[in-house]
Structure formats: structure tokens, C-alpha cells
PDBML (XML) file of the C-alpha atoms, coordinates in Angstrom:
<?xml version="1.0" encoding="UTF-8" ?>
<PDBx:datablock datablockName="MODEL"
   xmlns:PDBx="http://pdbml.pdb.org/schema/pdbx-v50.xsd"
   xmlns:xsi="http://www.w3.org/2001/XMLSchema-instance"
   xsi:schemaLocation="http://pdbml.pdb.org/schema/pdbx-v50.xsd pdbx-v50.xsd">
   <PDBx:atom_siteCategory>
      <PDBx:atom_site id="1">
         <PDBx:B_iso_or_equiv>0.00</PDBx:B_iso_or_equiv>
         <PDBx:Cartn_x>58.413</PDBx:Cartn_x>
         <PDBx:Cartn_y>79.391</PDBx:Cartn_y>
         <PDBx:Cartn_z>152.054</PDBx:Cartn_z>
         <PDBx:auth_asym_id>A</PDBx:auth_asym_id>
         <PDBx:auth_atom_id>CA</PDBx:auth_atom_id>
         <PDBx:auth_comp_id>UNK</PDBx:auth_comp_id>
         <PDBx:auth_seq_id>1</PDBx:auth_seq_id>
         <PDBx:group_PDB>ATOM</PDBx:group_PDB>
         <PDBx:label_alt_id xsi:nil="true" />
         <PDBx:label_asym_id>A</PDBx:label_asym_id>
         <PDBx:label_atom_id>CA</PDBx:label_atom_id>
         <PDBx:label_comp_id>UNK</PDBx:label_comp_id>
         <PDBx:label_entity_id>1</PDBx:label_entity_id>
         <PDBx:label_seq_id>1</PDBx:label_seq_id>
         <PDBx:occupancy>1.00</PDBx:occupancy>
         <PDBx:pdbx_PDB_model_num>1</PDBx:pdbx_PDB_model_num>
         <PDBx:type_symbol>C</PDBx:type_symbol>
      </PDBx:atom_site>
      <PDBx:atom_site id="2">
         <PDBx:B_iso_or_equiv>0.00</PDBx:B_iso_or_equiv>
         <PDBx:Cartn_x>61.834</PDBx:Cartn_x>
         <PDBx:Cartn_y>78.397</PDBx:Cartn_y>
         <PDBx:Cartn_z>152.768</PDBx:Cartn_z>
         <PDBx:auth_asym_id>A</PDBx:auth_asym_id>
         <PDBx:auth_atom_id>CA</PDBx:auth_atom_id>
         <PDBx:auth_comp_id>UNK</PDBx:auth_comp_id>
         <PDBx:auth_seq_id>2</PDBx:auth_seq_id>
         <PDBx:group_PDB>ATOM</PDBx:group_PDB>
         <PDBx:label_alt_id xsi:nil="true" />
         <PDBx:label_asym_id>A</PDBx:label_asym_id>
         <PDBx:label_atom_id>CA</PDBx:label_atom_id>
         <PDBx:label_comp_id>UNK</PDBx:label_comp_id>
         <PDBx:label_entity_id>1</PDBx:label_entity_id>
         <PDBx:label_seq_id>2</PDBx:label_seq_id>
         <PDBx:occupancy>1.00</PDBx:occupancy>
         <PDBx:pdbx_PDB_model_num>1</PDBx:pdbx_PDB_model_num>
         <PDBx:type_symbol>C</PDBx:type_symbol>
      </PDBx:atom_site>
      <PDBx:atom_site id="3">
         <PDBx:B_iso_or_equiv>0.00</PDBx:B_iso_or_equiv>
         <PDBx:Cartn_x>63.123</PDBx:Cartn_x>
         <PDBx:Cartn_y>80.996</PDBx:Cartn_y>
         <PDBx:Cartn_z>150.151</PDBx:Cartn_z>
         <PDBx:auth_asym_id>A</PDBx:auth_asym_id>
         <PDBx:auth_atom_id>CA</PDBx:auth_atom_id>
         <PDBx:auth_comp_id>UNK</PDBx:auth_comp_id>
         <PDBx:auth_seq_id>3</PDBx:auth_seq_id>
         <PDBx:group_PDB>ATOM</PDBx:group_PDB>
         <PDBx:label_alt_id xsi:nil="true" />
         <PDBx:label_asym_id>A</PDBx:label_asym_id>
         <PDBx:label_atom_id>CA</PDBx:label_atom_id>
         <PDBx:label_comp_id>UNK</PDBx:label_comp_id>
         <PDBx:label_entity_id>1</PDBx:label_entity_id>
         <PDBx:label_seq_id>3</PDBx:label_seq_id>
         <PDBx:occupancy>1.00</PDBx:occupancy>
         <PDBx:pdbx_PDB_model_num>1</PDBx:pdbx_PDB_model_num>
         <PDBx:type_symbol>C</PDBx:type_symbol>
      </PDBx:atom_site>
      <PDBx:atom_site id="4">
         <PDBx:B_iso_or_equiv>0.00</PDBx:B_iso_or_equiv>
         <PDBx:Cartn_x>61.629</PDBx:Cartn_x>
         <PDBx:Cartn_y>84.135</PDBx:Cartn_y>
         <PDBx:Cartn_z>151.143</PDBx:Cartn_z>
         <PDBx:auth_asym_id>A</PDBx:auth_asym_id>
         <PDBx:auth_atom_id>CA</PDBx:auth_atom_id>
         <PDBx:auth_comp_id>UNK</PDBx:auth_comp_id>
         <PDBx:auth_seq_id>4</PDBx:auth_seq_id>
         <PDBx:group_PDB>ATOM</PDBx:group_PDB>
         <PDBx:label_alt_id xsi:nil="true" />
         <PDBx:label_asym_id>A</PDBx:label_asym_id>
         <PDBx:label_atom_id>CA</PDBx:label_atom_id>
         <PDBx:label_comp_id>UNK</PDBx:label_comp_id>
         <PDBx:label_entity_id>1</PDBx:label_entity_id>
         <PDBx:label_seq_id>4</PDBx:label_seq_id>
         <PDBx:occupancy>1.00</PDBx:occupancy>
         <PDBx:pdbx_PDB_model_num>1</PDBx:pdbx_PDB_model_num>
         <PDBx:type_symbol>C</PDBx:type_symbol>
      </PDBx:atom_site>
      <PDBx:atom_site id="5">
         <PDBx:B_iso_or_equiv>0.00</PDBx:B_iso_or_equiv>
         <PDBx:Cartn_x>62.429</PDBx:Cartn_x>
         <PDBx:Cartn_y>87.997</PDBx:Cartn_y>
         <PDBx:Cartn_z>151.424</PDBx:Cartn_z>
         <PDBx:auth_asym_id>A</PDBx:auth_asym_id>
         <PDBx:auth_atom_id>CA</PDBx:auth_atom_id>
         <PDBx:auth_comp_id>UNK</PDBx:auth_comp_id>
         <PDBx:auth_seq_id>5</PDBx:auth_seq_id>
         <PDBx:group_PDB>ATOM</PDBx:group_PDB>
         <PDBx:label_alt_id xsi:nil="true" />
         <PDBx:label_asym_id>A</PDBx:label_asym_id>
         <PDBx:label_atom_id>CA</PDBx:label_atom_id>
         <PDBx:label_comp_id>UNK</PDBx:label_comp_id>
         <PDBx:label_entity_id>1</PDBx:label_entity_id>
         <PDBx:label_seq_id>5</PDBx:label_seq_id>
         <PDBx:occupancy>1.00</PDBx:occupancy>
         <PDBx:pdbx_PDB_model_num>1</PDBx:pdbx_PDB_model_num>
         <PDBx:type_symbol>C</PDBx:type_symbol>
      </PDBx:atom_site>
      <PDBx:atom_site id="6">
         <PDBx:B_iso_or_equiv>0.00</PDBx:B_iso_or_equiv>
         <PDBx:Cartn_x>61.611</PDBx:Cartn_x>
         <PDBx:Cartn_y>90.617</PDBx:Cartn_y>
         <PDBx:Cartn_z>153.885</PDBx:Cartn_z>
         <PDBx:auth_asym_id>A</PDBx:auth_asym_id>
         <PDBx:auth_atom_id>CA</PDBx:auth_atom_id>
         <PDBx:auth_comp_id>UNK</PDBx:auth_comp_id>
         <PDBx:auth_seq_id>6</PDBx:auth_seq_id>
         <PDBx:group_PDB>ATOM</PDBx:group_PDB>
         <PDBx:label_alt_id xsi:nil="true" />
         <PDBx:label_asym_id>A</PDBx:label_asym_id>
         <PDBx:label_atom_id>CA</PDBx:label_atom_id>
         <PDBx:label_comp_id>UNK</PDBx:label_comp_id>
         <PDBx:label_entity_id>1</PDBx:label_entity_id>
         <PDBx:label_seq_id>6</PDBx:label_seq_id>
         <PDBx:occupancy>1.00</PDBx:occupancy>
         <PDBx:pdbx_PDB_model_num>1</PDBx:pdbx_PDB_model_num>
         <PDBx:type_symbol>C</PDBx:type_symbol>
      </PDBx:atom_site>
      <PDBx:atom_site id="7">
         <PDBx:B_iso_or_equiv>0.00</PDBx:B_iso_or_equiv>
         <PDBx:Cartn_x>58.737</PDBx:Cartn_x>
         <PDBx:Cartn_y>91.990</PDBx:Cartn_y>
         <PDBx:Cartn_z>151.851</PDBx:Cartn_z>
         <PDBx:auth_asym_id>A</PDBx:auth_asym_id>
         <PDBx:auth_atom_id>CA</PDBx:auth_atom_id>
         <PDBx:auth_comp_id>UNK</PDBx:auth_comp_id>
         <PDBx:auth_seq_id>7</PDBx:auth_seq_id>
         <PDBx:group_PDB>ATOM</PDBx:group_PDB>
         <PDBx:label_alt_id xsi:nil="true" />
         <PDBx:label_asym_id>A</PDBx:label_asym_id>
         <PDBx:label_atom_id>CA</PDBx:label_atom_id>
         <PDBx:label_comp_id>UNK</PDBx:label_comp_id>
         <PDBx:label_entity_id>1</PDBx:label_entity_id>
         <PDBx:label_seq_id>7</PDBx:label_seq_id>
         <PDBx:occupancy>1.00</PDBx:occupancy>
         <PDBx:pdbx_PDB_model_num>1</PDBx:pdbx_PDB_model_num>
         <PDBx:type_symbol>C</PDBx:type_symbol>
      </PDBx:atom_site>
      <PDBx:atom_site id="8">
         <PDBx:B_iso_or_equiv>0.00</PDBx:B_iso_or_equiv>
         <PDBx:Cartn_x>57.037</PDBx:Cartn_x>
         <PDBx:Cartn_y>89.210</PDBx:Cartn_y>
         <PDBx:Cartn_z>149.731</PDBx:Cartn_z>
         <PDBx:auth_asym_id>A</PDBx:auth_asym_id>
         <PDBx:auth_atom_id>CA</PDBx:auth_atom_id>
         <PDBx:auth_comp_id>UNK</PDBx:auth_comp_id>
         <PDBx:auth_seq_id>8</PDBx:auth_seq_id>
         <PDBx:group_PDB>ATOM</PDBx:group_PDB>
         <PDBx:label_alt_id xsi:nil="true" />
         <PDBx:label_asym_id>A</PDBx:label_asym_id>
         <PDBx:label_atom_id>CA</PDBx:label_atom_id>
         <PDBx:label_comp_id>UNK</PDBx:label_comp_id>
         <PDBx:label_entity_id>1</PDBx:label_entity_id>
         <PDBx:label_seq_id>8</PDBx:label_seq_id>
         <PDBx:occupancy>1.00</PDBx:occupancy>
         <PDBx:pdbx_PDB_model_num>1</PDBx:pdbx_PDB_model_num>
         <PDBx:type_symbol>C</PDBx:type_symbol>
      </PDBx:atom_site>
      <PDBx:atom_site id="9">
         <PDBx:B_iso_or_equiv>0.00</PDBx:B_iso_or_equiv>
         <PDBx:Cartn_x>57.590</PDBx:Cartn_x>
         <PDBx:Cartn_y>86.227</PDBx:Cartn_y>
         <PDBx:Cartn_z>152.161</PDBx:Cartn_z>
         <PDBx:auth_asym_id>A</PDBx:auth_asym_id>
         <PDBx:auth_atom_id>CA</PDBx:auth_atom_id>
         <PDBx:auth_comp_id>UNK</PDBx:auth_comp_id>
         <PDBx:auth_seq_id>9</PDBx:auth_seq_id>
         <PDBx:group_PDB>ATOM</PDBx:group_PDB>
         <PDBx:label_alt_id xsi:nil="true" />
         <PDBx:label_asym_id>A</PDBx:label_asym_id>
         <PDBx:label_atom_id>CA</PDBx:label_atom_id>
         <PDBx:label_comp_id>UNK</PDBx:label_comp_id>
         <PDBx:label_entity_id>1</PDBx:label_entity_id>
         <PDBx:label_seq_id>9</PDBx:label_seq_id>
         <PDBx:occupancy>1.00</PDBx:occupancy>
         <PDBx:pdbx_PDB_model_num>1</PDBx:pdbx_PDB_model_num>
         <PDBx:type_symbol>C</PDBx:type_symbol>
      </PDBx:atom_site>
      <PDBx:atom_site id="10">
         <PDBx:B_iso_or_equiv>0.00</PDBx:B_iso_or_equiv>
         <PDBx:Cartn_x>58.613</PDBx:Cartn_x>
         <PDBx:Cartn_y>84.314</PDBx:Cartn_y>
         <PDBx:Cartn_z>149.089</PDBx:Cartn_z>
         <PDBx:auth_asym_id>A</PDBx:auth_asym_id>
         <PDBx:auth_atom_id>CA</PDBx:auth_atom_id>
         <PDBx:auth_comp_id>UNK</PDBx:auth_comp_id>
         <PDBx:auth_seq_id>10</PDBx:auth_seq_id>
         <PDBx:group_PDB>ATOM</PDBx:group_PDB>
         <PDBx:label_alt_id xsi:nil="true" />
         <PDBx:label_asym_id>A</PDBx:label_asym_id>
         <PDBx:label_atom_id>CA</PDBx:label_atom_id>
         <PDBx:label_comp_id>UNK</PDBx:label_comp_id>
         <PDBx:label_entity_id>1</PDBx:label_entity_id>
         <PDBx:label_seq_id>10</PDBx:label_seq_id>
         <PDBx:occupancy>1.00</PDBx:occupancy>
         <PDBx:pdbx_PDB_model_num>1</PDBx:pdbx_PDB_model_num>
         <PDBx:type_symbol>C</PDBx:type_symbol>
      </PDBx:atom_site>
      <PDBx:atom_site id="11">
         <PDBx:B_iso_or_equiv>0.00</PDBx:B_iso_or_equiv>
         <PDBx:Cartn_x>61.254</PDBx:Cartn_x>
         <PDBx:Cartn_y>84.477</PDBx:Cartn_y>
         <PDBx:Cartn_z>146.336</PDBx:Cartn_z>
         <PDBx:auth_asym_id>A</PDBx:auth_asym_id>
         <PDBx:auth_atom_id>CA</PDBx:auth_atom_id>
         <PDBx:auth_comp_id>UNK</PDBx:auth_comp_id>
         <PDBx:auth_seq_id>11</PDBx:auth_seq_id>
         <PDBx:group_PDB>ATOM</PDBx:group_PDB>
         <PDBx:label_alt_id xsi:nil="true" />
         <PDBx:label_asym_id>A</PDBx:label_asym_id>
         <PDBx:label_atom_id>CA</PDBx:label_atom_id>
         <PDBx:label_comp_id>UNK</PDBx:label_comp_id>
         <PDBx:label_entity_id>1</PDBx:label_entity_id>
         <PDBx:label_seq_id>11</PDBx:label_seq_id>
         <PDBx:occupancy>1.00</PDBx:occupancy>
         <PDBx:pdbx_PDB_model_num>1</PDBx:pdbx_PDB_model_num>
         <PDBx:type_symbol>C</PDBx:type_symbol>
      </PDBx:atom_site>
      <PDBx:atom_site id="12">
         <PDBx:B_iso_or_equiv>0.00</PDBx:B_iso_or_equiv>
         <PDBx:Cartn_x>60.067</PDBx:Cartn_x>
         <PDBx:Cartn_y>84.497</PDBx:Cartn_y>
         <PDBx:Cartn_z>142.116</PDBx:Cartn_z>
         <PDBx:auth_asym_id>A</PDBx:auth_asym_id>
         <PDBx:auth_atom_id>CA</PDBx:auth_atom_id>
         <PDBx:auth_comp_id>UNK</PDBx:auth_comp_id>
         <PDBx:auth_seq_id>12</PDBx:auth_seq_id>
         <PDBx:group_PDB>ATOM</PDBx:group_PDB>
         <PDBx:label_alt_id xsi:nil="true" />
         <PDBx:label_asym_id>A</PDBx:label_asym_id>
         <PDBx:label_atom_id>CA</PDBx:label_atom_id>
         <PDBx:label_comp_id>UNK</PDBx:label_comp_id>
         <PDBx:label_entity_id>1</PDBx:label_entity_id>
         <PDBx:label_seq_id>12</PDBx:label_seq_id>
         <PDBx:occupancy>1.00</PDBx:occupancy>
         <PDBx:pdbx_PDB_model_num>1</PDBx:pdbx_PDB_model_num>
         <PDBx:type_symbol>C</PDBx:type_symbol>
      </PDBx:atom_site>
      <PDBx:atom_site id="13">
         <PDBx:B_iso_or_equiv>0.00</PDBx:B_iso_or_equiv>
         <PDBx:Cartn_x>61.796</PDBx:Cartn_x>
         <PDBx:Cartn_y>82.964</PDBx:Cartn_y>
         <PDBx:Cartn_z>139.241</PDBx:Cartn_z>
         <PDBx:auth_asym_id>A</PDBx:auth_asym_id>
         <PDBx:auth_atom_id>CA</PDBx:auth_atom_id>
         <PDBx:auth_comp_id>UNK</PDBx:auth_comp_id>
         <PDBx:auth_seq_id>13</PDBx:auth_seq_id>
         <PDBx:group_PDB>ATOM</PDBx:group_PDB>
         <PDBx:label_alt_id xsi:nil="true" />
         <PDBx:label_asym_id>A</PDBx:label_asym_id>
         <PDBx:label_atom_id>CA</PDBx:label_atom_id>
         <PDBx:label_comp_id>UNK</PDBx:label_comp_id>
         <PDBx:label_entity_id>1</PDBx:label_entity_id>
         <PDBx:label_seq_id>13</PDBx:label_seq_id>
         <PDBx:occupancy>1.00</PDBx:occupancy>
         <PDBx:pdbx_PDB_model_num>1</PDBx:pdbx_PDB_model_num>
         <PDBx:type_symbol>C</PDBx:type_symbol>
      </PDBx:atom_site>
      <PDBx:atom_site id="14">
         <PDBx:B_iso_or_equiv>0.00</PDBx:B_iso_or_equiv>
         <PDBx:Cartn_x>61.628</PDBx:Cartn_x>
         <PDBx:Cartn_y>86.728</PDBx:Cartn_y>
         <PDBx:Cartn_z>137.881</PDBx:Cartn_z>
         <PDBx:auth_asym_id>A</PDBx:auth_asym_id>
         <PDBx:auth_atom_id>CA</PDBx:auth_atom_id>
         <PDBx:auth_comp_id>UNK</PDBx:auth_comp_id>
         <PDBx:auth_seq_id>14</PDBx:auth_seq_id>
         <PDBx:group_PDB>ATOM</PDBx:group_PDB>
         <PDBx:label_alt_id xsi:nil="true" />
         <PDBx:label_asym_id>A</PDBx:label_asym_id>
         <PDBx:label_atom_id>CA</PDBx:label_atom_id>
         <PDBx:label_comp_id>UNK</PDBx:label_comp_id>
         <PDBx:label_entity_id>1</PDBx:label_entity_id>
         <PDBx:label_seq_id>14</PDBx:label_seq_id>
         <PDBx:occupancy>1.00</PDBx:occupancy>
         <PDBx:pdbx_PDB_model_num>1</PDBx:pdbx_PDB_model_num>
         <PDBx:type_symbol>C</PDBx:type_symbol>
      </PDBx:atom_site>
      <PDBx:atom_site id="15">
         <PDBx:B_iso_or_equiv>0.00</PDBx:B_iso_or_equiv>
         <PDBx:Cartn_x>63.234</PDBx:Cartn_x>
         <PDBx:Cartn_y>88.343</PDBx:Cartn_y>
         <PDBx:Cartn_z>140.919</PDBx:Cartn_z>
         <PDBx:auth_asym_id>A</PDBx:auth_asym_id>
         <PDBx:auth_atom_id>CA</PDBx:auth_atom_id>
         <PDBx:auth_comp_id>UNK</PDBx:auth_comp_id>
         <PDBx:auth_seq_id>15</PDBx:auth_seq_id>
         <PDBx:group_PDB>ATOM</PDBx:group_PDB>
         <PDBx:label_alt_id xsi:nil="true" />
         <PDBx:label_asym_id>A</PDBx:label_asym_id>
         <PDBx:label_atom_id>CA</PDBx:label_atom_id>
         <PDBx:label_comp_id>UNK</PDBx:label_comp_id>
         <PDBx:label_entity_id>1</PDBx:label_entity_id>
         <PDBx:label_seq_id>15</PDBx:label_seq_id>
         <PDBx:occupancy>1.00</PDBx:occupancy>
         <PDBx:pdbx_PDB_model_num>1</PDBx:pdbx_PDB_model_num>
         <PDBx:type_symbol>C</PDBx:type_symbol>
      </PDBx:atom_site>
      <PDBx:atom_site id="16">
         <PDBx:B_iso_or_equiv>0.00</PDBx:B_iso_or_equiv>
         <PDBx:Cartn_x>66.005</PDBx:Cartn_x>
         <PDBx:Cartn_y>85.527</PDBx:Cartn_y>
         <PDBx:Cartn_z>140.804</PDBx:Cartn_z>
         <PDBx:auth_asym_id>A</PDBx:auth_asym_id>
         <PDBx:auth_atom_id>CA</PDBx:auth_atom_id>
         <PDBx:auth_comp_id>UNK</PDBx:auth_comp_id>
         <PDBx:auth_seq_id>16</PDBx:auth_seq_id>
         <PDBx:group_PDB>ATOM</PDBx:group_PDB>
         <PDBx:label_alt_id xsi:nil="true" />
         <PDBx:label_asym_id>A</PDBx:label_asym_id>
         <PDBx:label_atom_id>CA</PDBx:label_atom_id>
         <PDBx:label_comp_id>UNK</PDBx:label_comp_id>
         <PDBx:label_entity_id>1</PDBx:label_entity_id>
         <PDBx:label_seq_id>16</PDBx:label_seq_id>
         <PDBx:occupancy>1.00</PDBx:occupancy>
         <PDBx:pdbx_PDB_model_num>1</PDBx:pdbx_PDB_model_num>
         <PDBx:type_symbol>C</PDBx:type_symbol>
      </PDBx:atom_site>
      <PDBx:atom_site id="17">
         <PDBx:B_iso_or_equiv>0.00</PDBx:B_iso_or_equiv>
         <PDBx:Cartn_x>66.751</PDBx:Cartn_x>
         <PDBx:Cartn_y>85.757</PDBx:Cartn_y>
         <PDBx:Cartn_z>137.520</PDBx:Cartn_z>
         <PDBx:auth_asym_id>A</PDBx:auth_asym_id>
         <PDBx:auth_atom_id>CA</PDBx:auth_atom_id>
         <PDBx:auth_comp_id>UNK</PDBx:auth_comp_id>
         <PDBx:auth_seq_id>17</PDBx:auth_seq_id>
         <PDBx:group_PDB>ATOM</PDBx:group_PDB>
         <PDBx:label_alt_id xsi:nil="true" />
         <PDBx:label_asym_id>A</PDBx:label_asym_id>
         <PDBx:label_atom_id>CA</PDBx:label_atom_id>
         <PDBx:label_comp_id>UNK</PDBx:label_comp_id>
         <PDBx:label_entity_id>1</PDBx:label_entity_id>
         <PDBx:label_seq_id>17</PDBx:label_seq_id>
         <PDBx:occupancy>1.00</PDBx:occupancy>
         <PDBx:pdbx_PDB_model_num>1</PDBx:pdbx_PDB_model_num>
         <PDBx:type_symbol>C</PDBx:type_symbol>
      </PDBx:atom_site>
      <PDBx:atom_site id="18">
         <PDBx:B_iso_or_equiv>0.00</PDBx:B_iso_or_equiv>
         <PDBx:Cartn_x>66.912</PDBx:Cartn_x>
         <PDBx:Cartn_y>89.760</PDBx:Cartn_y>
         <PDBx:Cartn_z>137.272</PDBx:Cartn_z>
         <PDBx:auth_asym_id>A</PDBx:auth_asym_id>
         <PDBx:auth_atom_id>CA</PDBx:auth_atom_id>
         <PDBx:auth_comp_id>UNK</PDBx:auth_comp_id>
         <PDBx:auth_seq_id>18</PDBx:auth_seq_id>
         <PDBx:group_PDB>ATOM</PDBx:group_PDB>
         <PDBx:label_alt_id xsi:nil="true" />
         <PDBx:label_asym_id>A</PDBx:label_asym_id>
         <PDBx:label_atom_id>CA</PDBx:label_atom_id>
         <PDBx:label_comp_id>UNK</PDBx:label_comp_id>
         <PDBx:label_entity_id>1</PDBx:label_entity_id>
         <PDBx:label_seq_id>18</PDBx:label_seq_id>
         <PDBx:occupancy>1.00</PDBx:occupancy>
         <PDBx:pdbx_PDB_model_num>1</PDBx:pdbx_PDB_model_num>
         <PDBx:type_symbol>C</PDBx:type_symbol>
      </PDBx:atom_site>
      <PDBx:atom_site id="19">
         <PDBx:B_iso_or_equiv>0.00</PDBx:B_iso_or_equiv>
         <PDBx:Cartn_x>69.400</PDBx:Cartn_x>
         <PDBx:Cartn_y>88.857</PDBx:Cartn_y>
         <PDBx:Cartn_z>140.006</PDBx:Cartn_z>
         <PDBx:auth_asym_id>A</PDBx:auth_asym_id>
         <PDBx:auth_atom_id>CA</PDBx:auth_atom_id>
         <PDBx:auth_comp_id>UNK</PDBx:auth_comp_id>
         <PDBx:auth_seq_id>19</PDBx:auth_seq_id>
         <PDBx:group_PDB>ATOM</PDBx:group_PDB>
         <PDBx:label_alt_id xsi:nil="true" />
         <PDBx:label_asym_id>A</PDBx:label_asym_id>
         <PDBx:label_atom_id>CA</PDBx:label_atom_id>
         <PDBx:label_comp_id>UNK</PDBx:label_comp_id>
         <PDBx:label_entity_id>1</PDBx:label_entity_id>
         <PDBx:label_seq_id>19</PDBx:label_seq_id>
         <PDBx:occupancy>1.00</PDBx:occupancy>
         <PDBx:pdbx_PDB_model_num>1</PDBx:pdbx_PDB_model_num>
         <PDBx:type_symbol>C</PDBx:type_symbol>
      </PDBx:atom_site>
      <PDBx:atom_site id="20">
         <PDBx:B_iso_or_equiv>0.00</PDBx:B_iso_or_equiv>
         <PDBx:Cartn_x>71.497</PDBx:Cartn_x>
         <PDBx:Cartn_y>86.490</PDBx:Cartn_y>
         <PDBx:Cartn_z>138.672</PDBx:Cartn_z>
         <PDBx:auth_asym_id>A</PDBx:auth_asym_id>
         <PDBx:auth_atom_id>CA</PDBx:auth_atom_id>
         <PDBx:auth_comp_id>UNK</PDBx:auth_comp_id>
         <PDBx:auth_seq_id>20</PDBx:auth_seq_id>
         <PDBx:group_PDB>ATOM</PDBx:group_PDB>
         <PDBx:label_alt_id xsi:nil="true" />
         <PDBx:label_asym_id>A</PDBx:label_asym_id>
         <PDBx:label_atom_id>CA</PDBx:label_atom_id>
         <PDBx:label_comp_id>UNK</PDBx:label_comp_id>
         <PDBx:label_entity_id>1</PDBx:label_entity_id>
         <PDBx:label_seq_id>20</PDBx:label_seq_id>
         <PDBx:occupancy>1.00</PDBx:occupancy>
         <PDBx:pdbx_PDB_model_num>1</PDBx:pdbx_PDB_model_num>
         <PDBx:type_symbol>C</PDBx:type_symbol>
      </PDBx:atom_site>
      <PDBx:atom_site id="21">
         <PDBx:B_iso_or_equiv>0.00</PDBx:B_iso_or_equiv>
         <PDBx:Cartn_x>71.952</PDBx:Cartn_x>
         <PDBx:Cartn_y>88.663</PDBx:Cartn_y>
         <PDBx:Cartn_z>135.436</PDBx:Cartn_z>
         <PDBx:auth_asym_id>A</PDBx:auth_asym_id>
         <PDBx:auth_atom_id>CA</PDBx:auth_atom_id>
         <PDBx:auth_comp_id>UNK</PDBx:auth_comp_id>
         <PDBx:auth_seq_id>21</PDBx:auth_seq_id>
         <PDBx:group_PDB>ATOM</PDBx:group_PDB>
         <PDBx:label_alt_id xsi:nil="true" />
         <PDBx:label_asym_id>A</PDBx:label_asym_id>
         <PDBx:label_atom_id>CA</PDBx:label_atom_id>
         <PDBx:label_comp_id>UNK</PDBx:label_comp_id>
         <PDBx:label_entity_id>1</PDBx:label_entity_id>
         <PDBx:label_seq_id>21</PDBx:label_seq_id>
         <PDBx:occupancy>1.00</PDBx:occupancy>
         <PDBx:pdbx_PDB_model_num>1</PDBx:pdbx_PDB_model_num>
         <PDBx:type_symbol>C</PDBx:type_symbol>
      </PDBx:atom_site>
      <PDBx:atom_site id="22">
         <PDBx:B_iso_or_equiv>0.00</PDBx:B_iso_or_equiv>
         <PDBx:Cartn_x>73.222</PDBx:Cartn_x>
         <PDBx:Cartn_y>91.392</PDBx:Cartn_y>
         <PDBx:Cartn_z>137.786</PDBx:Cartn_z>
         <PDBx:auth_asym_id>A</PDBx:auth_asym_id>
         <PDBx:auth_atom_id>CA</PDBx:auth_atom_id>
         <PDBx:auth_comp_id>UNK</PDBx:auth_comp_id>
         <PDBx:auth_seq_id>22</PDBx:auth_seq_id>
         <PDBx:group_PDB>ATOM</PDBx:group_PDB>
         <PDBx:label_alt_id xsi:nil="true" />
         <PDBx:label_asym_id>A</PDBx:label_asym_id>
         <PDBx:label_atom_id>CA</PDBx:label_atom_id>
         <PDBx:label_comp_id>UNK</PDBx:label_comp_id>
         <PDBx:label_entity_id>1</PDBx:label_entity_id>
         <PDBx:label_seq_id>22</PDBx:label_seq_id>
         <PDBx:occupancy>1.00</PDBx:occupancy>
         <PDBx:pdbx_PDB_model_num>1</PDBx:pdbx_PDB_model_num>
         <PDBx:type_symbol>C</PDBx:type_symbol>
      </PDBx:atom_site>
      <PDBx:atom_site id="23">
         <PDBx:B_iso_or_equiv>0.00</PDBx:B_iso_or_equiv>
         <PDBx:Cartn_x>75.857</PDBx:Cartn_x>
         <PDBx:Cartn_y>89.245</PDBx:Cartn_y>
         <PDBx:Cartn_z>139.583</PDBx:Cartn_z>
         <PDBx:auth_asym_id>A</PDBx:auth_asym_id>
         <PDBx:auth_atom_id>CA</PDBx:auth_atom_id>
         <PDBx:auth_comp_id>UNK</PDBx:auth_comp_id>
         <PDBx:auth_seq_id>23</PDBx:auth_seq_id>
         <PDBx:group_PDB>ATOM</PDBx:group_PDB>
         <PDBx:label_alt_id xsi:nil="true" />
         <PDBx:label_asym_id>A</PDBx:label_asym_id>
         <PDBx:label_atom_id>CA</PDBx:label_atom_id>
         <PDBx:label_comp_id>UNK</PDBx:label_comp_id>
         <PDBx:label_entity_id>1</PDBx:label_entity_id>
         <PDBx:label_seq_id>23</PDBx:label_seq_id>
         <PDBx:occupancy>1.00</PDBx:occupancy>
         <PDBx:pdbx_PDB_model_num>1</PDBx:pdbx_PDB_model_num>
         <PDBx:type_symbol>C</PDBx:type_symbol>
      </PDBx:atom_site>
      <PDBx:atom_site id="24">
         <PDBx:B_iso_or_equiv>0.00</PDBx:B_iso_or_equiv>
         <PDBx:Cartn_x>76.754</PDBx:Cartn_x>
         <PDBx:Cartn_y>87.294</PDBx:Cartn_y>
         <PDBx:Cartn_z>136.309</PDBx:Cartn_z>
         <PDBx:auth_asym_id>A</PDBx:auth_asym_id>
         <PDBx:auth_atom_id>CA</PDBx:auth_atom_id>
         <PDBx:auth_comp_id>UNK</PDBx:auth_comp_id>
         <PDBx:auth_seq_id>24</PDBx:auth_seq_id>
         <PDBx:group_PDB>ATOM</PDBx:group_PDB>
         <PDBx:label_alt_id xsi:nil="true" />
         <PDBx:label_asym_id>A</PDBx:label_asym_id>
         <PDBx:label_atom_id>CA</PDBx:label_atom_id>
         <PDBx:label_comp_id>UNK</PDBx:label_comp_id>
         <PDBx:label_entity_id>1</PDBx:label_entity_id>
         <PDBx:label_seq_id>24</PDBx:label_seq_id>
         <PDBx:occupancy>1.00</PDBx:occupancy>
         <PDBx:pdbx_PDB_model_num>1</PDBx:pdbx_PDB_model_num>
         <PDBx:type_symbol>C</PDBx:type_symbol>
      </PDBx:atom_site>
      <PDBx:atom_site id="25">
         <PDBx:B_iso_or_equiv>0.00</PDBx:B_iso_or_equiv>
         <PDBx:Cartn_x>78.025</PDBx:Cartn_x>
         <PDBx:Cartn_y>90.716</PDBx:Cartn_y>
         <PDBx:Cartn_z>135.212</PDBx:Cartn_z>
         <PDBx:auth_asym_id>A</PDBx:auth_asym_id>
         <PDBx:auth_atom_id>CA</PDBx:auth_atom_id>
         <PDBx:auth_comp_id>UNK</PDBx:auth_comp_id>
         <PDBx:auth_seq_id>25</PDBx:auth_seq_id>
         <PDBx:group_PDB>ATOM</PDBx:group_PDB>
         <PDBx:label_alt_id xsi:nil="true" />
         <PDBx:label_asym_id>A</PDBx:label_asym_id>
         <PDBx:label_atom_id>CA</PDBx:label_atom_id>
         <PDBx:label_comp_id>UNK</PDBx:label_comp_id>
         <PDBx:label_entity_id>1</PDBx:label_entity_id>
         <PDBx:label_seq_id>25</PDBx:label_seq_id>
         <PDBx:occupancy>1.00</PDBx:occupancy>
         <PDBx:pdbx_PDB_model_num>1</PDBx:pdbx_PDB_model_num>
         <PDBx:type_symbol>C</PDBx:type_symbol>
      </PDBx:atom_site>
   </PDBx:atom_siteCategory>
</PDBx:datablock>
């Protein structure tokens, strides 16, 4: 996957968007 993190080896649309909340803020 070219999106990936250490742990999962991939990234989900969950994960990014519990992300982008944080960083919106």
C-alpha cells in the first residue's frame, strides 16, 4: 500500500478522518 503505517501496513478512511478532525482543531 503506498499509504501505510508502522503497524497496519495500510492507512483507513476511519483512522484518517479521526485525524483530520484532530488537526482541523
Amino acid at each position: 500500500n503506498f499509504f501505510s503505517t508502522a503497524n497496519s501496513g495500510k492507512i483507513t478512511h476511519q483512522y484518517l478522518n479521526e485525524c483530520i478532525h484532530t488537526y482541523a482543531k
